[in-house]
N, C-alpha and C. Protein backbone atom coordinates (compact mmCIF):
# COMPACT_ATOMS: atom_id res chain seq x y z
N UNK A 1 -17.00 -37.83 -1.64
CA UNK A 1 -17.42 -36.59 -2.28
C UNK A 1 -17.58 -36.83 -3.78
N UNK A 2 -18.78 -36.22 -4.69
CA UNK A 2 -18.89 -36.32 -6.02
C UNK A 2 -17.65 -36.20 -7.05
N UNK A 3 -17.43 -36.61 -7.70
CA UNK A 3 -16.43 -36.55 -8.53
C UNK A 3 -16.45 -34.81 -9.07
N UNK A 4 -17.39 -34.23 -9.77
CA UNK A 4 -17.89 -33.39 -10.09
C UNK A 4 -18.19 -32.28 -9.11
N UNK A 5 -18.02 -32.34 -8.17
CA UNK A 5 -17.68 -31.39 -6.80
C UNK A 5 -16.02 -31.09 -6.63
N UNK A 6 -15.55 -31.90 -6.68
CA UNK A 6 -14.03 -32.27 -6.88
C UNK A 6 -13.70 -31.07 -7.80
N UNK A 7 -14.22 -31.69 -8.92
CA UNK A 7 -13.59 -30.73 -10.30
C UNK A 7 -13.78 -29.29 -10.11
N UNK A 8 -14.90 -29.27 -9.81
CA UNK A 8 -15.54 -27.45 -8.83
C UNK A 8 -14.84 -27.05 -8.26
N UNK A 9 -14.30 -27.72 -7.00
CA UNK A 9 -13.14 -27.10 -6.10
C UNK A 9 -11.88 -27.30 -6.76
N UNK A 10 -11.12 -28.04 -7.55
CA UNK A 10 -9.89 -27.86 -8.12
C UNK A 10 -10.01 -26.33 -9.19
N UNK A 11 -11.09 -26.76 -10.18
CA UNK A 11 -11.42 -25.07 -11.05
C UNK A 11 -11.22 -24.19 -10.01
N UNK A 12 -12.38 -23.48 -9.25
CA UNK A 12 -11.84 -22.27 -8.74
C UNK A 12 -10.67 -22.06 -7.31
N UNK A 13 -9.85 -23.55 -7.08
CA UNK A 13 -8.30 -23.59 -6.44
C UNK A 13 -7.34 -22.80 -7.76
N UNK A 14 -7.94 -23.21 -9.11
CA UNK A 14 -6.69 -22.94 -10.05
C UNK A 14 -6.98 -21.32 -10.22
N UNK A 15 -8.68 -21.21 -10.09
CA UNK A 15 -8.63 -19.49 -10.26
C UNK A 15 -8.20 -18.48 -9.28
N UNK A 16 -8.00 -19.32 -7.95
CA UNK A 16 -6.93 -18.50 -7.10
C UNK A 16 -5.23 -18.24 -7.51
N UNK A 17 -5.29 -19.48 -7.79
CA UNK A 17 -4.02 -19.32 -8.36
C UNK A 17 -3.36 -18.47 -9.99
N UNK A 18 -4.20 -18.36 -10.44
CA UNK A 18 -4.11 -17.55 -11.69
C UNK A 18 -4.04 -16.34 -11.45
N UNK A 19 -4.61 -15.54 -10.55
CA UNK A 19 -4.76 -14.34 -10.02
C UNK A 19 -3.15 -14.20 -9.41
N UNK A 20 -2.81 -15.00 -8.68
CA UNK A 20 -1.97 -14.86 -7.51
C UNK A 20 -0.36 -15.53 -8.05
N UNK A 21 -0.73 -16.13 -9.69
CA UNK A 21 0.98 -16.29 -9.89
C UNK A 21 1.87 -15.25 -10.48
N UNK A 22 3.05 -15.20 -10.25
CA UNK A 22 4.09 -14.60 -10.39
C UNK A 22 5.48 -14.83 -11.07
N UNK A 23 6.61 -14.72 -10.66
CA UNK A 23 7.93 -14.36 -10.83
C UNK A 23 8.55 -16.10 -10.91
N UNK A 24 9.99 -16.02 -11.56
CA UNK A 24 10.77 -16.55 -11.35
C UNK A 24 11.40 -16.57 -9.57
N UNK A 25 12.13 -17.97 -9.29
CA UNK A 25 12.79 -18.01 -8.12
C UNK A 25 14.29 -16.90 -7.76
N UNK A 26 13.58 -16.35 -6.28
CA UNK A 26 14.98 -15.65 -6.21
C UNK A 26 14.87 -15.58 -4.33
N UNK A 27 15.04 -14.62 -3.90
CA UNK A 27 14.99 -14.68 -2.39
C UNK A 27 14.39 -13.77 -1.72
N UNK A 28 13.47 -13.90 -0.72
CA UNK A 28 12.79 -12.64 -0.05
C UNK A 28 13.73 -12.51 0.89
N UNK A 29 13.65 -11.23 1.45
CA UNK A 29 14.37 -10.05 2.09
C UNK A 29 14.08 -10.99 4.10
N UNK A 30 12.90 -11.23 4.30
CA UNK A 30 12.20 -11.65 5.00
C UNK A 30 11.16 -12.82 5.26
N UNK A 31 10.85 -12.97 6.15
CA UNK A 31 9.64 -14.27 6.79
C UNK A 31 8.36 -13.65 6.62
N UNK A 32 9.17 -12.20 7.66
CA UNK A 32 7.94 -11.41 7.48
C UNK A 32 7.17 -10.81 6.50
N UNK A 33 8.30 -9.94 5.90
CA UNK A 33 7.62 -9.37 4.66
C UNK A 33 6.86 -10.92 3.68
N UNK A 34 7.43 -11.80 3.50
CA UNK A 34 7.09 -12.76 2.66
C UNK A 34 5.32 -13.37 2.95
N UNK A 35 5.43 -13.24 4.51
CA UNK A 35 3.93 -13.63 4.76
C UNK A 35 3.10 -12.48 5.09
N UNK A 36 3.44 -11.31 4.85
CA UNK A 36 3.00 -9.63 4.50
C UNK A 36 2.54 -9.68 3.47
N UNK A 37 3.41 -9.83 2.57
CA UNK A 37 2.64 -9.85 0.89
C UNK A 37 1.33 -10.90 0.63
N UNK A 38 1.50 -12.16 1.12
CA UNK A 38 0.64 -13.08 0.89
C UNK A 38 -0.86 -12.53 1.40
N UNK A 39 -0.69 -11.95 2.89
CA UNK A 39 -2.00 -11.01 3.75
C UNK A 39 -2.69 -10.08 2.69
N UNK A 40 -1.32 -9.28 1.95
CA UNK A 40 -1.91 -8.50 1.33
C UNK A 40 -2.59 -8.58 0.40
N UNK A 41 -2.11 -9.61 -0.78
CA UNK A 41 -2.68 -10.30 -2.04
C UNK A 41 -4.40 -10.43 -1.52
N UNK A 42 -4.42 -11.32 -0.46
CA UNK A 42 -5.60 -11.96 0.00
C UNK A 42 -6.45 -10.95 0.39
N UNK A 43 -6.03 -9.91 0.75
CA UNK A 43 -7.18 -8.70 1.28
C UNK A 43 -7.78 -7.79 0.10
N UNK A 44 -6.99 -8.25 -1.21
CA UNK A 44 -6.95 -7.01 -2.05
C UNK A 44 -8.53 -8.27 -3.01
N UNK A 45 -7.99 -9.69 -2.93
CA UNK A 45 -8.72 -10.45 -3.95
C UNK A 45 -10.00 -10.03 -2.95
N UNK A 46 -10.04 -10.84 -1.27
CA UNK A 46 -11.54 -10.83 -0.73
C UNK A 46 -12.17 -8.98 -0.81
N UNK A 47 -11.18 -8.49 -0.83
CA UNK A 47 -11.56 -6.70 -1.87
C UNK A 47 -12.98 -6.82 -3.00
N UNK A 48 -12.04 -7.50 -3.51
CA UNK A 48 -12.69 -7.33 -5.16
C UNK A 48 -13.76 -8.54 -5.02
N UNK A 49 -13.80 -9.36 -4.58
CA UNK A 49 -14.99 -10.77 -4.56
C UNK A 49 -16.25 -9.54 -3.83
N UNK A 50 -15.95 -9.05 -2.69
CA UNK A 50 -17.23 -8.74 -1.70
C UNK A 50 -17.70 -7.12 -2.75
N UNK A 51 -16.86 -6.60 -3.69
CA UNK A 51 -17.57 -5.54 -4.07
C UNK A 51 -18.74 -5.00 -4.96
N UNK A 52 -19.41 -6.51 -5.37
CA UNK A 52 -20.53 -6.21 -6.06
C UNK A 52 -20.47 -6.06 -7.44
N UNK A 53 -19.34 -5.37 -7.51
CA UNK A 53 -19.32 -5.04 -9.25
C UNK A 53 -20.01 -6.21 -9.93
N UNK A 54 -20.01 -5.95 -11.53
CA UNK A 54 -20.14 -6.74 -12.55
C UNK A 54 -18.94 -7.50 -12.63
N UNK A 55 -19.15 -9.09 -13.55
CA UNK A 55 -18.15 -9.33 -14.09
C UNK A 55 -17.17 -8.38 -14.51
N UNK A 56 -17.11 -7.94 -15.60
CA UNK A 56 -16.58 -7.49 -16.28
C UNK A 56 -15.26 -6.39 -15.60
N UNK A 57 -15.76 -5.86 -14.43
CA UNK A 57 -14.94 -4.76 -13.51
C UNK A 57 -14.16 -5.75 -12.73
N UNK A 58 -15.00 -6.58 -12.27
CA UNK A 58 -14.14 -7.48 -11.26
C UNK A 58 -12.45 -8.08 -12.07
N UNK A 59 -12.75 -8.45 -13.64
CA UNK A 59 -11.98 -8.70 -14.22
C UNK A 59 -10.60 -7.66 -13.86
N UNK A 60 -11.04 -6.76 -14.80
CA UNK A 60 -10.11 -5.30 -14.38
C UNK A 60 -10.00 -5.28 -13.10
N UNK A 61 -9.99 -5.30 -12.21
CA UNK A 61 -9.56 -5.18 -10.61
C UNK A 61 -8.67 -6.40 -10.52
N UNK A 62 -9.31 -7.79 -10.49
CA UNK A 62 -8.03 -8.69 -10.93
C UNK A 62 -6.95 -8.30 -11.77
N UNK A 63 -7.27 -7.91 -12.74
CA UNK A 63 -5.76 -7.63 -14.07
C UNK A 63 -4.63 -6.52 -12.71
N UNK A 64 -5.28 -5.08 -12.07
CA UNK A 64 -4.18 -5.27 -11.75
C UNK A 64 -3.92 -5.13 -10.96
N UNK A 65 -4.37 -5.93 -9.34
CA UNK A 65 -4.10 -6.72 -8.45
C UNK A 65 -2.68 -7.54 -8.85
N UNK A 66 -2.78 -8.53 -10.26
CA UNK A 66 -1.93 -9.32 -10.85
C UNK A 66 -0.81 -8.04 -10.75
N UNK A 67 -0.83 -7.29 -11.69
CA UNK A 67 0.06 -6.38 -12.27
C UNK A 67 1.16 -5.82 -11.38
N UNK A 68 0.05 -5.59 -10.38
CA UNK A 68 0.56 -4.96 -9.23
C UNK A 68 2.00 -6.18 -7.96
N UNK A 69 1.17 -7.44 -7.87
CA UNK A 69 1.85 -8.64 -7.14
C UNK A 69 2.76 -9.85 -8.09
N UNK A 70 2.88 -9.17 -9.08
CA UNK A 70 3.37 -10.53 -10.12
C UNK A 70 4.42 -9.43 -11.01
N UNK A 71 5.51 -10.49 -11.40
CA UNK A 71 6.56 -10.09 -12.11
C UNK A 71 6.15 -10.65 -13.38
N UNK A 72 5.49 -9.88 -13.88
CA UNK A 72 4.90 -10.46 -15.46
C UNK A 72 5.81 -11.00 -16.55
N UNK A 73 6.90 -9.66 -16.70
CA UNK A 73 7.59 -10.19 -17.75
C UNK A 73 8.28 -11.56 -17.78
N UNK A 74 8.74 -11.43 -16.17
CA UNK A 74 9.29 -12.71 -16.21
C UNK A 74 8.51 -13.84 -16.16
N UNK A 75 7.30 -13.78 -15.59
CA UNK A 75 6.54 -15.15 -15.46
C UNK A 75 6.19 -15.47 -17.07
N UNK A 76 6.04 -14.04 -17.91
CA UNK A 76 5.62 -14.41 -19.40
C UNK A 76 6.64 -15.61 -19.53
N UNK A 77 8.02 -14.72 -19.85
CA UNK A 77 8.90 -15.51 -19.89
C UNK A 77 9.57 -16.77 -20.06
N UNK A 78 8.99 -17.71 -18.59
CA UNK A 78 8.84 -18.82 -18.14
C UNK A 78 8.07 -19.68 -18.66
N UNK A 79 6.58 -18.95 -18.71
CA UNK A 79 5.80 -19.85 -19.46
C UNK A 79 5.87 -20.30 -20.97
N UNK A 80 6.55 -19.45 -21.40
CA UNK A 80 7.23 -19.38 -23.46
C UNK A 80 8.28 -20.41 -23.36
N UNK A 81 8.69 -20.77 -22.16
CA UNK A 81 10.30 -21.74 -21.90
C UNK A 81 11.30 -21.53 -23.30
N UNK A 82 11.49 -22.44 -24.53
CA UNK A 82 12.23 -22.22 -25.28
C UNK A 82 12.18 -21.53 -26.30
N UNK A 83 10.80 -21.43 -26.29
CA UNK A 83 10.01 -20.78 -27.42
C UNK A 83 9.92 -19.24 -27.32
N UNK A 84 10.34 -18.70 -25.97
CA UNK A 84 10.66 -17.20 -25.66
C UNK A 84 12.34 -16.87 -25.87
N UNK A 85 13.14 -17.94 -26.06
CA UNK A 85 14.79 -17.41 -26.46
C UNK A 85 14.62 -17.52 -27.84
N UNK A 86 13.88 -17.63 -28.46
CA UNK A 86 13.84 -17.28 -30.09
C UNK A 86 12.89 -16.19 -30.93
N UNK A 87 12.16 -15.50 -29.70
CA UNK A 87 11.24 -14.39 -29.85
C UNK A 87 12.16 -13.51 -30.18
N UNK A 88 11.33 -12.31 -30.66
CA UNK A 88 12.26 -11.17 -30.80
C UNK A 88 11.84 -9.90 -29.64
N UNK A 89 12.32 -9.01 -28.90
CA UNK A 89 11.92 -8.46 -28.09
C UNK A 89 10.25 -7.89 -27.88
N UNK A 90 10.10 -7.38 -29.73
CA UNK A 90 8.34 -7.19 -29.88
C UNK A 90 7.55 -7.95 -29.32
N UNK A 91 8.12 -9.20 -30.22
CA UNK A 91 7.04 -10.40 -29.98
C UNK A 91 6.69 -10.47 -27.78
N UNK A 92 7.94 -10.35 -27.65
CA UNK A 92 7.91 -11.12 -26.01
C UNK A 92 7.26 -9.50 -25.04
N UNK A 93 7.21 -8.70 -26.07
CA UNK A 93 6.54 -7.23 -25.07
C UNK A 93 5.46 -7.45 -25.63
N UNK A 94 4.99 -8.24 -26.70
CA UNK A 94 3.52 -8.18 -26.58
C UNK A 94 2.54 -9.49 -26.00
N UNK A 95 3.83 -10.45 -26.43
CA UNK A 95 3.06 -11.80 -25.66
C UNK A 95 2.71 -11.46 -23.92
N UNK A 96 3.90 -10.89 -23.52
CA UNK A 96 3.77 -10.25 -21.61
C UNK A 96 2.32 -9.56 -21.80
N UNK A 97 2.37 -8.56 -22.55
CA UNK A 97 0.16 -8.29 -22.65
C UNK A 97 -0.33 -8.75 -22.27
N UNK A 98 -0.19 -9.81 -23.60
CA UNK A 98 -2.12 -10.66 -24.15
C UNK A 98 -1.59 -12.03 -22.73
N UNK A 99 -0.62 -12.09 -22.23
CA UNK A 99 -0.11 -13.21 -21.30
C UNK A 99 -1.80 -12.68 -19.86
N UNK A 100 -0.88 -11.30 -19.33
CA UNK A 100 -1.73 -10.17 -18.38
C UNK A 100 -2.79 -10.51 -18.69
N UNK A 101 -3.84 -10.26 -19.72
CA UNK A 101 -4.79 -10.67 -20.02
C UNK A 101 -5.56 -11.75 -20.08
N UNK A 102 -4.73 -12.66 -20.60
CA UNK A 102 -5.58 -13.92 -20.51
C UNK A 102 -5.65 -14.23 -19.67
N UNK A 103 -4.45 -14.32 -18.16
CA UNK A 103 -4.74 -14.72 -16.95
C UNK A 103 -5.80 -14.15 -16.25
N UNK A 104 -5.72 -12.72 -16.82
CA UNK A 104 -7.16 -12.28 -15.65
C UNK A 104 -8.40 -12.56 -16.08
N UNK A 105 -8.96 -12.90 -17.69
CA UNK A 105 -10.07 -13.17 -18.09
C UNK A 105 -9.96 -14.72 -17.99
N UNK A 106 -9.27 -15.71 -17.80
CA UNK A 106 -9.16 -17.08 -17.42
C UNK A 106 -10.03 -17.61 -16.41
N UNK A 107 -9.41 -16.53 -15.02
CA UNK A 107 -9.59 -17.21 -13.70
C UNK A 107 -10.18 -15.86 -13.17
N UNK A 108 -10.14 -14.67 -13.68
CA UNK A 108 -11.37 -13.59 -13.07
C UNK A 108 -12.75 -13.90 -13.03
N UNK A 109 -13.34 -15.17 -14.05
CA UNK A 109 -14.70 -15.11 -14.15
C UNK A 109 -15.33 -15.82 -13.46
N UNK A 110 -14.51 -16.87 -12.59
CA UNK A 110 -14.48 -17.63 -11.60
C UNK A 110 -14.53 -16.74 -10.06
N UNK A 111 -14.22 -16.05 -10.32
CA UNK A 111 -13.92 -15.86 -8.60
C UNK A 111 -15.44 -15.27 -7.80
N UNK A 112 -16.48 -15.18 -8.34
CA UNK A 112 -17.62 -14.81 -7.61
C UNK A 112 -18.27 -15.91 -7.02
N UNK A 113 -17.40 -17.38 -7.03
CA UNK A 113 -17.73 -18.34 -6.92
C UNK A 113 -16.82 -18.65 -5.20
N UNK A 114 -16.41 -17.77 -4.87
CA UNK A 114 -14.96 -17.30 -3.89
C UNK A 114 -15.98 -16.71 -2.76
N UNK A 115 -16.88 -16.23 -2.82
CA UNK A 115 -18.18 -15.24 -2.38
C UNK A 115 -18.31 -16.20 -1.37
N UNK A 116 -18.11 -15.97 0.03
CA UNK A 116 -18.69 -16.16 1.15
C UNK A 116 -17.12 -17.32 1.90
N UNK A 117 -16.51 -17.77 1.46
CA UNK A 117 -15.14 -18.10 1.61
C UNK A 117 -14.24 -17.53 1.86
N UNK A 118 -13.01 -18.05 2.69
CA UNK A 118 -12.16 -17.83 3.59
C UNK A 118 -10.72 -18.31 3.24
N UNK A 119 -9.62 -17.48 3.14
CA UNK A 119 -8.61 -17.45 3.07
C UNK A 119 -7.55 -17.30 4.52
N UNK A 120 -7.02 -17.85 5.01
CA UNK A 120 -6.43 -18.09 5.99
C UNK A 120 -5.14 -18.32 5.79
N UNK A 121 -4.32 -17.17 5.79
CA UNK A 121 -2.49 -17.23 6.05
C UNK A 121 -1.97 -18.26 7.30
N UNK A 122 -1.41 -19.40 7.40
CA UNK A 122 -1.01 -19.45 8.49
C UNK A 122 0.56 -19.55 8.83
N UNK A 123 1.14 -20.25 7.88
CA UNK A 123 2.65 -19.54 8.80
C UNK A 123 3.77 -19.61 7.48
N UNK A 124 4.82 -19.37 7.57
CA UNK A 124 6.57 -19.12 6.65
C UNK A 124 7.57 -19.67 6.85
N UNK A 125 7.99 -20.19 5.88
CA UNK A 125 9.40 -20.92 6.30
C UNK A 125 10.32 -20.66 5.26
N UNK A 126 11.57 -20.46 5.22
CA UNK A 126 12.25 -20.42 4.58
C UNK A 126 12.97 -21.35 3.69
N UNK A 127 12.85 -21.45 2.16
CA UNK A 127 13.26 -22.43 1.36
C UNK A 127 14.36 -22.28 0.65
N UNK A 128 15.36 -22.83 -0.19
CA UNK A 128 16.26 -22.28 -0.76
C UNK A 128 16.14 -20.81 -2.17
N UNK A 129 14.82 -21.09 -2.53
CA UNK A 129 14.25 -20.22 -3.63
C UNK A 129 13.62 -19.25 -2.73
N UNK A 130 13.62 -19.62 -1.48
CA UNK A 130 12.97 -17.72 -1.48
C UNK A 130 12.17 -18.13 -0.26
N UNK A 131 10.92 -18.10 0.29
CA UNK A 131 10.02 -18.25 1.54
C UNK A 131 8.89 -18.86 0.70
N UNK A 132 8.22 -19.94 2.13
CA UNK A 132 7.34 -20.61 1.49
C UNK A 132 6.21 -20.04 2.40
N UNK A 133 4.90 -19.49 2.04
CA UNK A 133 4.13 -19.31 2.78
C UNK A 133 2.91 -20.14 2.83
N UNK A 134 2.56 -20.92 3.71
CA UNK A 134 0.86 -21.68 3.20
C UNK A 134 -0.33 -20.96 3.86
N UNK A 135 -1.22 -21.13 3.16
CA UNK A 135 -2.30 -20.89 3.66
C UNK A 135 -3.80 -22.25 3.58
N UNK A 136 -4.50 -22.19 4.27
CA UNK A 136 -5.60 -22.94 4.88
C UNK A 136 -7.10 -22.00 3.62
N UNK A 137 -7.21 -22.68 2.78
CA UNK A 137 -8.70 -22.16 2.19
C UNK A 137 -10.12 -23.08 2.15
N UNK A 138 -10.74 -22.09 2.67
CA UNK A 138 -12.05 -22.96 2.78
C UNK A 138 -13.55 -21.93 2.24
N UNK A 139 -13.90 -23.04 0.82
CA UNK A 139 -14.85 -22.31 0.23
C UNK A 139 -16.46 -22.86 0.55
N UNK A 140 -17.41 -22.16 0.42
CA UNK A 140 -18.67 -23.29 0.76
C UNK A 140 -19.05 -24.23 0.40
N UNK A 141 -18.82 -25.31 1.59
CA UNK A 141 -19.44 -26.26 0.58
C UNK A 141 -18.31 -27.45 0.81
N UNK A 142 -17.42 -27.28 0.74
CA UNK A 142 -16.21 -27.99 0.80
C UNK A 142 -15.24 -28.03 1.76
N UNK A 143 -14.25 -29.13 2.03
CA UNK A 143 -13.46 -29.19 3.78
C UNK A 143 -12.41 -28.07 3.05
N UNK A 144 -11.79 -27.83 4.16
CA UNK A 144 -10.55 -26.85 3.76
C UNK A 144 -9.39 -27.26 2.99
N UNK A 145 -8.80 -26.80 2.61
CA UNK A 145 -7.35 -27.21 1.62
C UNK A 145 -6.26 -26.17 1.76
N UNK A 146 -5.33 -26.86 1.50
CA UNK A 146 -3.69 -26.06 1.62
C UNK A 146 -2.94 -25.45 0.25
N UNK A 147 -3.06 -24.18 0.58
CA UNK A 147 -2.65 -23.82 -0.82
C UNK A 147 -1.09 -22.95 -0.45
N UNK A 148 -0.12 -23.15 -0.81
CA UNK A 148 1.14 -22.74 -1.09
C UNK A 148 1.73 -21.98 -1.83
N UNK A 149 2.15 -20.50 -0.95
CA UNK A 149 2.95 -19.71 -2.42
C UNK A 149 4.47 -19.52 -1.99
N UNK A 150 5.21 -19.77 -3.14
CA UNK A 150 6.51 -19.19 -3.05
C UNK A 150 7.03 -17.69 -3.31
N UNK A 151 7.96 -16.83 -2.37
CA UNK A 151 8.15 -15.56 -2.53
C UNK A 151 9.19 -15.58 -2.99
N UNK A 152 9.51 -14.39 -3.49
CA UNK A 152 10.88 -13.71 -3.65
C UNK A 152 11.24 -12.30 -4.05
N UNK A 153 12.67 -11.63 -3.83
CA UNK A 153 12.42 -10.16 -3.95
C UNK A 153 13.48 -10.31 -5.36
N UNK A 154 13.42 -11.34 -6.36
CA UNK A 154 14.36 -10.76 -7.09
C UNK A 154 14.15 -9.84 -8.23
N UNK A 155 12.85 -9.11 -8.37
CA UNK A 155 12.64 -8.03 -8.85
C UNK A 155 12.71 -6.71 -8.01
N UNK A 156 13.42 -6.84 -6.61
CA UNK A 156 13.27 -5.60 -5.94
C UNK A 156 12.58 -5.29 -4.88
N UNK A 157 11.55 -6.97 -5.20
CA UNK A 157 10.99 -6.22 -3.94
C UNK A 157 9.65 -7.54 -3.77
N UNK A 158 9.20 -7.94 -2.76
CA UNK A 158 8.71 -9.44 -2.57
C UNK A 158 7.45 -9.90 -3.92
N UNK A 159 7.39 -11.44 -4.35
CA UNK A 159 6.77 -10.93 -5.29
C UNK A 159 6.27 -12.45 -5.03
N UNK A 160 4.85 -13.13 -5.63
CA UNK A 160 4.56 -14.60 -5.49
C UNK A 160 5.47 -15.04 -7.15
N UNK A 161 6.18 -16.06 -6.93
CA UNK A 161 6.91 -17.09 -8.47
C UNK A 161 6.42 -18.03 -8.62
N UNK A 162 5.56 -18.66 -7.43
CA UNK A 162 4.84 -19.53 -7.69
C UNK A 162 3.72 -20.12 -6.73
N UNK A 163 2.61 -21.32 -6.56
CA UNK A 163 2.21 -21.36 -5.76
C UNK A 163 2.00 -22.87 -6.50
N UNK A 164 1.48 -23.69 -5.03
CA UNK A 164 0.92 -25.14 -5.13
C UNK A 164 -0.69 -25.58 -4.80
N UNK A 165 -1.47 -25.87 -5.12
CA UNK A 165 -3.02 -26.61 -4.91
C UNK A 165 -2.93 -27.94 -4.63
N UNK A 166 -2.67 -27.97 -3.04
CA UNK A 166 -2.75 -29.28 -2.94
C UNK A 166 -1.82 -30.36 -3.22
N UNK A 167 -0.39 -29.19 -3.96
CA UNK A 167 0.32 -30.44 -4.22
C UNK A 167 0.70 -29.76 -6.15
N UNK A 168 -0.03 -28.97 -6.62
CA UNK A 168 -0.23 -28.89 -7.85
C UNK A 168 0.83 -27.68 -8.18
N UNK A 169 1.60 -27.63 -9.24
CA UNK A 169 2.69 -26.77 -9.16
C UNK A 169 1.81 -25.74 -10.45
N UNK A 170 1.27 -25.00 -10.09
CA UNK A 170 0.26 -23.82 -11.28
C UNK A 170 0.99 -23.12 -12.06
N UNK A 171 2.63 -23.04 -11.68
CA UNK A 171 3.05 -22.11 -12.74
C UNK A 171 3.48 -23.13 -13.76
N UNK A 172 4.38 -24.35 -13.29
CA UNK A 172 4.54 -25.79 -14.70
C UNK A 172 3.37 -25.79 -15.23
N UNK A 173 1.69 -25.98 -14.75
CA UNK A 173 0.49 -25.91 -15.33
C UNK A 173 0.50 -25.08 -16.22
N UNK A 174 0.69 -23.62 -15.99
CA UNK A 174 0.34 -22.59 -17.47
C UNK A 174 1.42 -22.48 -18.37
N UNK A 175 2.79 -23.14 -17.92
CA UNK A 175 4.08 -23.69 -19.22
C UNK A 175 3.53 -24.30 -19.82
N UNK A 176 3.32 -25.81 -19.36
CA UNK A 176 2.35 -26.59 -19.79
C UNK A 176 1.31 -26.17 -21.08
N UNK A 177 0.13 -25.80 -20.28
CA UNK A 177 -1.19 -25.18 -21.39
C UNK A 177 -0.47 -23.68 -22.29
N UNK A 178 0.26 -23.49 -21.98
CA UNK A 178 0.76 -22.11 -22.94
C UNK A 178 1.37 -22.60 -24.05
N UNK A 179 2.08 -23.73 -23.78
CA UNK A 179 3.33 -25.05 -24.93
C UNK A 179 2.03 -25.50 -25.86
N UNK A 180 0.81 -25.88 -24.96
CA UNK A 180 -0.03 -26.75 -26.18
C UNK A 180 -0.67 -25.88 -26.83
N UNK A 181 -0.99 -24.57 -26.90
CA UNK A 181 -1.37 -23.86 -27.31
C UNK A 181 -0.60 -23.19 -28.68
N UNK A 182 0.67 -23.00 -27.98
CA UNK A 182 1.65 -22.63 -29.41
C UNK A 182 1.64 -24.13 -30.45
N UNK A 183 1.79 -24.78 -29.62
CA UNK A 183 1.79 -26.35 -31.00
C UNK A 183 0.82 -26.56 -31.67
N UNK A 184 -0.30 -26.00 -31.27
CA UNK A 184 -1.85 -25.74 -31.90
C UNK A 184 -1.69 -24.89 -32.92
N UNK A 185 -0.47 -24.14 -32.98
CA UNK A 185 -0.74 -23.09 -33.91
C UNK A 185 0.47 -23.04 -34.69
N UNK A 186 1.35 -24.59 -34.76
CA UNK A 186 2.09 -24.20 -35.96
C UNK A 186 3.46 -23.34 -35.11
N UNK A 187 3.42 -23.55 -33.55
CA UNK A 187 4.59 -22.78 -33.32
C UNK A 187 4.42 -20.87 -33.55
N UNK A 188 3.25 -20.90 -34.13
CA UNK A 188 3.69 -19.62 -34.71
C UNK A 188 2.97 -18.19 -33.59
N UNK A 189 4.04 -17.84 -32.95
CA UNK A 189 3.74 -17.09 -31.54
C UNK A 189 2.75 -15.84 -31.80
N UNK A 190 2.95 -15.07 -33.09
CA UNK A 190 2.17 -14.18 -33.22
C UNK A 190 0.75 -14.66 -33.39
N UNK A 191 0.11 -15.57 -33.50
CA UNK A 191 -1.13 -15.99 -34.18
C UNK A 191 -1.68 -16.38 -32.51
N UNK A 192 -0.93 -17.03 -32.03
CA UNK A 192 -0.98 -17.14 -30.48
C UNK A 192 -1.43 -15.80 -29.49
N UNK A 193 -0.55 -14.88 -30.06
CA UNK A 193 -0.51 -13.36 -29.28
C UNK A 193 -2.06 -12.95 -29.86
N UNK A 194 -2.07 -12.91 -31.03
CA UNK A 194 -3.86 -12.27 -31.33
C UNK A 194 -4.80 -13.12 -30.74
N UNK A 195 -4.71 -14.29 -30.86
CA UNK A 195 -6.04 -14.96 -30.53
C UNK A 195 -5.63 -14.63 -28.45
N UNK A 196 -5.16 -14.43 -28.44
CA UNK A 196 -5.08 -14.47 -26.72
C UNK A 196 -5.45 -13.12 -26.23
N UNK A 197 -4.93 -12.23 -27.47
CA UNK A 197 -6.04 -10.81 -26.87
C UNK A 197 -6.94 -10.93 -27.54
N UNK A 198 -7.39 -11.27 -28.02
CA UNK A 198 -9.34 -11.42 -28.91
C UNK A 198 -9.55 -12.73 -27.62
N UNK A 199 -9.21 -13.13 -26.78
CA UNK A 199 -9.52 -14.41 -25.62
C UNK A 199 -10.10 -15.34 -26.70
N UNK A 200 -9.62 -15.36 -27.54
CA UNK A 200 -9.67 -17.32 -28.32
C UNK A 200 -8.86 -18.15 -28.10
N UNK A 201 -8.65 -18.49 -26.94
CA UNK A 201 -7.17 -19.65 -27.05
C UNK A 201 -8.19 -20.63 -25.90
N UNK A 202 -7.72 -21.98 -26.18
CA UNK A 202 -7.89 -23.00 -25.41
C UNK A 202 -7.39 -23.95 -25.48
């Protein structure tokens, strides 16, 4: 397969996953509920792919799809690693925002690329962090692939904390790109927080 086909299908694997990450590790209630939520996530995204809208709406329907399946504050959180125990509460209620945001204008503009593709839940197992659910995705064009989310209810109630591409851990990925981003800027989180709601960060 082209190298450059490759990169195509890893990009919009990561824009599933941007949509669909979440929470810190804790424990779902259930197998069931755990591979309930995952059904649901997936009905709400192939929702928003088949509805025609514009960009721009589709975005907003992603933002809060997210809002709705993801423990924001905490995933903000996570992704700030040390650099969020020295915030001050402002800073970390506004970075959780422009955080909301950038994920959905990231990997929202990607997903019309999702258009005519198939998401397939297939089964749950229970891990020490919570339930692992995989699913089978197959977009046009390309063989199918295994994409992995982890659940948990420790906000109350089942939530995705994380998921894998193939092997790829997406929430270390946006610690990762969120870390090089603050070092781009001098450490300095507020300058980070504006350019991420004006969507200038890369």
């Amino acid at each position: 397969m082209p190298s450059n086909h490759l990169n195509r299908r890893n990009f919009i694997a990561t824009g599933l996953a941007g949509v669909m990450l979440t929470a810190l590790p804790a424990f779902a209630q259930t197998e069931a509920s755990a591979k309930a939520l995952v059904v649901s996530v997936v009905d709400e995204i192939n929702r928003v792919i088949a509805s025609g809208k514009s960009e721009k709406a589709m975005i907003r329907d992603f933002e809060k799809i997210f809002v709705q399946y993801a423990d924001v504050p905490i995933m903000a959180r996570y992704v700030l690693g040390a650099d969020g125990r020295s915030a001050s509460p402002s800073q970390i209620k506004q970075f959780t925002k422009a955080f909301q945001g950038y994920i959905s204008n990231k990997y929202g503009r990607r997903f019309r690329e999702f258009i005519g593709g198939q998401v397939t839940v297939r089964n749950a197992r229970k891990i020490k962090a919570g339930y692992e659910v995989r699913t089978s995705v197959k977009l046009q064009g390309s063989s199918p692939f295994e994409v992995t989310f982890l659940v948990s209810d420790k906000s109350g109630r089942d939530k995705f904390f994380n998921m894998f591409i193939e092997g790829v851990n997406m929430l270390l990925t946006e610690r990762t790109e969120i870390g090089a981003m603050l070092d781009a800027r001098g450490g300095d989180l507020n300058r980070l927080i504006k350019d991420m709601k004006q969507n200038r960060v890369s």
